[in-house]
N, C-alpha and C. Protein backbone atom coordinates (compact mmCIF):
# COMPACT_ATOMS: atom_id res chain seq x y z
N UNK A 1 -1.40 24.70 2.16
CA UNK A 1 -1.57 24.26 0.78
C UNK A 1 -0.35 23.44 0.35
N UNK A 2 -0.78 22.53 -0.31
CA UNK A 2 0.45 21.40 -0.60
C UNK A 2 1.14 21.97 -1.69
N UNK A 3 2.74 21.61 -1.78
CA UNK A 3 3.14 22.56 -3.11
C UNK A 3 2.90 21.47 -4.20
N UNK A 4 2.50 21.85 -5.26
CA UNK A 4 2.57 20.80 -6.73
C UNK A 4 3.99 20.04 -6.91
N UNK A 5 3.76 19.16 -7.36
CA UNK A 5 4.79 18.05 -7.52
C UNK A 5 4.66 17.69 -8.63
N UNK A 6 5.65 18.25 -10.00
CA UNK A 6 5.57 18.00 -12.04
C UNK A 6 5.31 16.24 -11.53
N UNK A 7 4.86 15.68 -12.86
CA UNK A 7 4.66 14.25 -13.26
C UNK A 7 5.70 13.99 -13.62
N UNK A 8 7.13 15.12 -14.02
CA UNK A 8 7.99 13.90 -13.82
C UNK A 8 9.00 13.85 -12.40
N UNK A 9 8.93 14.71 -11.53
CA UNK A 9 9.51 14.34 -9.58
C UNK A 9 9.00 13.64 -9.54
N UNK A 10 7.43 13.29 -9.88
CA UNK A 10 7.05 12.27 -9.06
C UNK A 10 7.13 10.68 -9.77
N UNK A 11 7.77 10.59 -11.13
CA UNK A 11 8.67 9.68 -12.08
C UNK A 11 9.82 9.42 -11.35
N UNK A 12 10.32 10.25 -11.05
CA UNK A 12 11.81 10.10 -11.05
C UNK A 12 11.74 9.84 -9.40
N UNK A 13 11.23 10.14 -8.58
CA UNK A 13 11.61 9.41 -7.49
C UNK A 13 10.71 8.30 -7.31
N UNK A 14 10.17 7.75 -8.02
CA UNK A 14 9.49 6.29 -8.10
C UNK A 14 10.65 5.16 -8.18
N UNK A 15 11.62 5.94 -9.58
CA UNK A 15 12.37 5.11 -10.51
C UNK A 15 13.39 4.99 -9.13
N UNK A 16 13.88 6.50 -8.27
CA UNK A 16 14.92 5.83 -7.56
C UNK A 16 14.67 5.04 -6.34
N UNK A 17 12.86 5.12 -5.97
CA UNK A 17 12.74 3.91 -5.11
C UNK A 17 13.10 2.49 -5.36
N UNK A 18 12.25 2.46 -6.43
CA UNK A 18 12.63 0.90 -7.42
C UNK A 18 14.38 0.67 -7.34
N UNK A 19 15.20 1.98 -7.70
CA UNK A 19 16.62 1.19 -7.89
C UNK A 19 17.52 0.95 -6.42
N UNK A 20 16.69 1.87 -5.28
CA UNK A 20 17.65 1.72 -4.06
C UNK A 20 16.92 0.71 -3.25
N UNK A 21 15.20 0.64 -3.34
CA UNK A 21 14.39 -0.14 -1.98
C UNK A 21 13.60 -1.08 -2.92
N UNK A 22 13.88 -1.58 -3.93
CA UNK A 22 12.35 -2.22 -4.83
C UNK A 22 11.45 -2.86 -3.95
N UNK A 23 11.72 -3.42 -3.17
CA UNK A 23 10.52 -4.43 -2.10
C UNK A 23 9.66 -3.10 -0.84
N UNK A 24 10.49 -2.18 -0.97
CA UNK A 24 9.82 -0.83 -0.31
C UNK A 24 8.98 0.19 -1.46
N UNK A 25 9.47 0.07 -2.44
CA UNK A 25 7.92 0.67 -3.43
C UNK A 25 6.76 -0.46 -3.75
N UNK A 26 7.65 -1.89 -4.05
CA UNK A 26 6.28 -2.55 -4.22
C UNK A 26 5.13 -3.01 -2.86
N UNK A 27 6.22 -2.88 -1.64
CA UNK A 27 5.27 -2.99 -0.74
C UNK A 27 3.58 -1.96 -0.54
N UNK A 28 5.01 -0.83 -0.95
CA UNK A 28 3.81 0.73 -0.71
C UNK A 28 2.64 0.62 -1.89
N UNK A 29 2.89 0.23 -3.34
CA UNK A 29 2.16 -0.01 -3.62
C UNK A 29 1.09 -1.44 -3.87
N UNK A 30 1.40 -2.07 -3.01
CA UNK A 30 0.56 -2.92 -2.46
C UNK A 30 -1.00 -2.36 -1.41
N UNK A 31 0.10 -2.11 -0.67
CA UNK A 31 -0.75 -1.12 0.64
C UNK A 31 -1.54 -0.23 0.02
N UNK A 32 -1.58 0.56 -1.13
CA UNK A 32 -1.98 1.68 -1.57
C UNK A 32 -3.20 0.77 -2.68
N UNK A 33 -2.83 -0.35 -3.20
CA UNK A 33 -4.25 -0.77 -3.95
C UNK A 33 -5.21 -1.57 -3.12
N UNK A 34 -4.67 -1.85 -1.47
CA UNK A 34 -5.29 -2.28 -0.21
C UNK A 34 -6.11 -1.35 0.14
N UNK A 35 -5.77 -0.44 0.16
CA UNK A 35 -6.33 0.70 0.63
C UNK A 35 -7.18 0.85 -0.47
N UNK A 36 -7.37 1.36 -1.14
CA UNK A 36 -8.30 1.98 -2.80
C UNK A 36 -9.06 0.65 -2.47
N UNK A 37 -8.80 -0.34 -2.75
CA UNK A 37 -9.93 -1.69 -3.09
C UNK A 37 -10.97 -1.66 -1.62
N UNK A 38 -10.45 -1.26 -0.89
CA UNK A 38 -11.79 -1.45 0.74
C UNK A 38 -12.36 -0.36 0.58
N UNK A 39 -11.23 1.12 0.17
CA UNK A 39 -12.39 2.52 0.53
C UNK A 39 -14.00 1.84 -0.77
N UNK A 40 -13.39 1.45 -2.03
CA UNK A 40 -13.85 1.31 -3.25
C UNK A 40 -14.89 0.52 -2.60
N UNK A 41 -14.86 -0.40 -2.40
CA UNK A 41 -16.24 -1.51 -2.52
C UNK A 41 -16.83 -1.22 -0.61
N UNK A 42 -16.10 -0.66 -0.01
CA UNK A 42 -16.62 0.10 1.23
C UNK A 42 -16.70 -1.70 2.13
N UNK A 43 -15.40 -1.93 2.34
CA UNK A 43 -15.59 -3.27 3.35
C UNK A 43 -14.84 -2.85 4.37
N UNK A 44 -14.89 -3.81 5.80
CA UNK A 44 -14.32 -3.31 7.07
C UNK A 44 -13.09 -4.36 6.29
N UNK A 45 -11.64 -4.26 7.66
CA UNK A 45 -10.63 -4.68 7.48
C UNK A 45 -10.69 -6.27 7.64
N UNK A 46 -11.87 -6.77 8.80
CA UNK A 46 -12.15 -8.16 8.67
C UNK A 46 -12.27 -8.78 7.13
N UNK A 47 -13.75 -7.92 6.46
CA UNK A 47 -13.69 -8.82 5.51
C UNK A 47 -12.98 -8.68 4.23
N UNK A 48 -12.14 -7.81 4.11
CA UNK A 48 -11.02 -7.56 3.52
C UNK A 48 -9.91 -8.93 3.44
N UNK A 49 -10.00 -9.05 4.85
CA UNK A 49 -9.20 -10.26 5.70
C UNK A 49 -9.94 -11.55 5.24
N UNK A 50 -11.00 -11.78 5.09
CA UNK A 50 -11.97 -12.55 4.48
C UNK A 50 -11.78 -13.08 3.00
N UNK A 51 -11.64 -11.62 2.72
CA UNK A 51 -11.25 -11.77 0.94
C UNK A 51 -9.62 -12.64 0.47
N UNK A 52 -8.93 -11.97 1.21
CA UNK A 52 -7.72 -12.54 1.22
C UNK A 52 -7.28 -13.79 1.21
N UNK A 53 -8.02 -14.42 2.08
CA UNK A 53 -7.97 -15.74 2.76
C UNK A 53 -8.97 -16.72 1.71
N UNK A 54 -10.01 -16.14 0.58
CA UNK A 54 -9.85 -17.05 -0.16
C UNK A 54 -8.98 -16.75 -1.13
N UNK A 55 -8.29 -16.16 -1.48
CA UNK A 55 -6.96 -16.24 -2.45
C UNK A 55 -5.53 -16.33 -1.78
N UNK A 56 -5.69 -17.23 -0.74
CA UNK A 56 -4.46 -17.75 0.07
C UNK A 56 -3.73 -17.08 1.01
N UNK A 57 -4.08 -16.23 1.30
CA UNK A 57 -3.21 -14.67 2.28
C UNK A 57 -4.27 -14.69 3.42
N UNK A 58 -3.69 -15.24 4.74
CA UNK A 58 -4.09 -15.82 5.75
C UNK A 58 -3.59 -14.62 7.11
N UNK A 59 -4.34 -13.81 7.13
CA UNK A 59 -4.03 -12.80 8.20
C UNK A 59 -4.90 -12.27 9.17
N UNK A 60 -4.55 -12.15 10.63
CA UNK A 60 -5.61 -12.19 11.15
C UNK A 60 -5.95 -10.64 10.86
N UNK A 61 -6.79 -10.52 11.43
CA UNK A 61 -7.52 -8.79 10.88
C UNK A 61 -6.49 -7.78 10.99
N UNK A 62 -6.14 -8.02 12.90
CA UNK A 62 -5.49 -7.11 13.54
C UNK A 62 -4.09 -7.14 12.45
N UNK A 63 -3.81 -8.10 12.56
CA UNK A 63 -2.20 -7.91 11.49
C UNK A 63 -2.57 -7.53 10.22
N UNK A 64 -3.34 -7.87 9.48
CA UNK A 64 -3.77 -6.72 8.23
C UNK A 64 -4.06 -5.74 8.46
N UNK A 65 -4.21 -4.85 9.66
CA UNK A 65 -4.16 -3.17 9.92
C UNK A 65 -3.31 -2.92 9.82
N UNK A 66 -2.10 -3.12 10.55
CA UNK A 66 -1.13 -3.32 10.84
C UNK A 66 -0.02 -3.20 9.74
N UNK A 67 -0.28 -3.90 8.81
CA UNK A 67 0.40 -4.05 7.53
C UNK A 67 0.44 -3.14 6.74
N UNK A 68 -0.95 -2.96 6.71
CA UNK A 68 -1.86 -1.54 5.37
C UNK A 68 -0.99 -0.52 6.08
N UNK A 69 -1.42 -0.02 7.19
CA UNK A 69 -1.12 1.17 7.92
C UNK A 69 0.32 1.61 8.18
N UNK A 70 1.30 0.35 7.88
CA UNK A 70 2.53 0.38 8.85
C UNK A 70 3.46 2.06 7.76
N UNK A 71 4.28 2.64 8.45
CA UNK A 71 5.08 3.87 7.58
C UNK A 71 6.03 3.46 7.55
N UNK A 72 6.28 3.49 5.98
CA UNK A 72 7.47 2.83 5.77
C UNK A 72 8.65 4.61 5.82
N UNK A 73 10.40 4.10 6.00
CA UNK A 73 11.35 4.94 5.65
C UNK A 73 11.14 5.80 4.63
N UNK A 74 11.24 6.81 4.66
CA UNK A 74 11.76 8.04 4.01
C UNK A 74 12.95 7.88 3.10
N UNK A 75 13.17 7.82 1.82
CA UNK A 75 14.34 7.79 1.09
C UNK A 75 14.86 9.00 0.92
């Protein structure tokens, strides 16, 4: 069983991602509305890759797995 985590730990270590890694929280949450938007409309990673590529983000599939999936450091 996972232990609960208050709304504000999980504030406050947002805030100190943003002040030590900012390009490492906004990445994660990139990846994380990547993720939500394919489970959501239920598309494979191609046409995800599809989607992208008409709003200028040119990746081949395999490297958009790759990306979504990659684990970022532990702060």
């Amino acid at each position: 069983m996972k232990p609960k985590v208050s709304l504000f730990e999980n504030y406050s270590h947002n805030l100190i991602m943003i002040e030590v890694a900012p390009r490492l929280f906004y990445e994660k949450q990139a990846r994380e509305l990547l993720k939500q938007f394919r489970e959501d409309k239920q598309m494979t990673y191609a046409q995800l890759a599809e989607r992208l590529q008409e709003h200028g983000v040119t990746l081949e599939t395999r490297a958009l797995i790759n990306k979504i999936n990659r684990v970022l450091p532990l702060m």
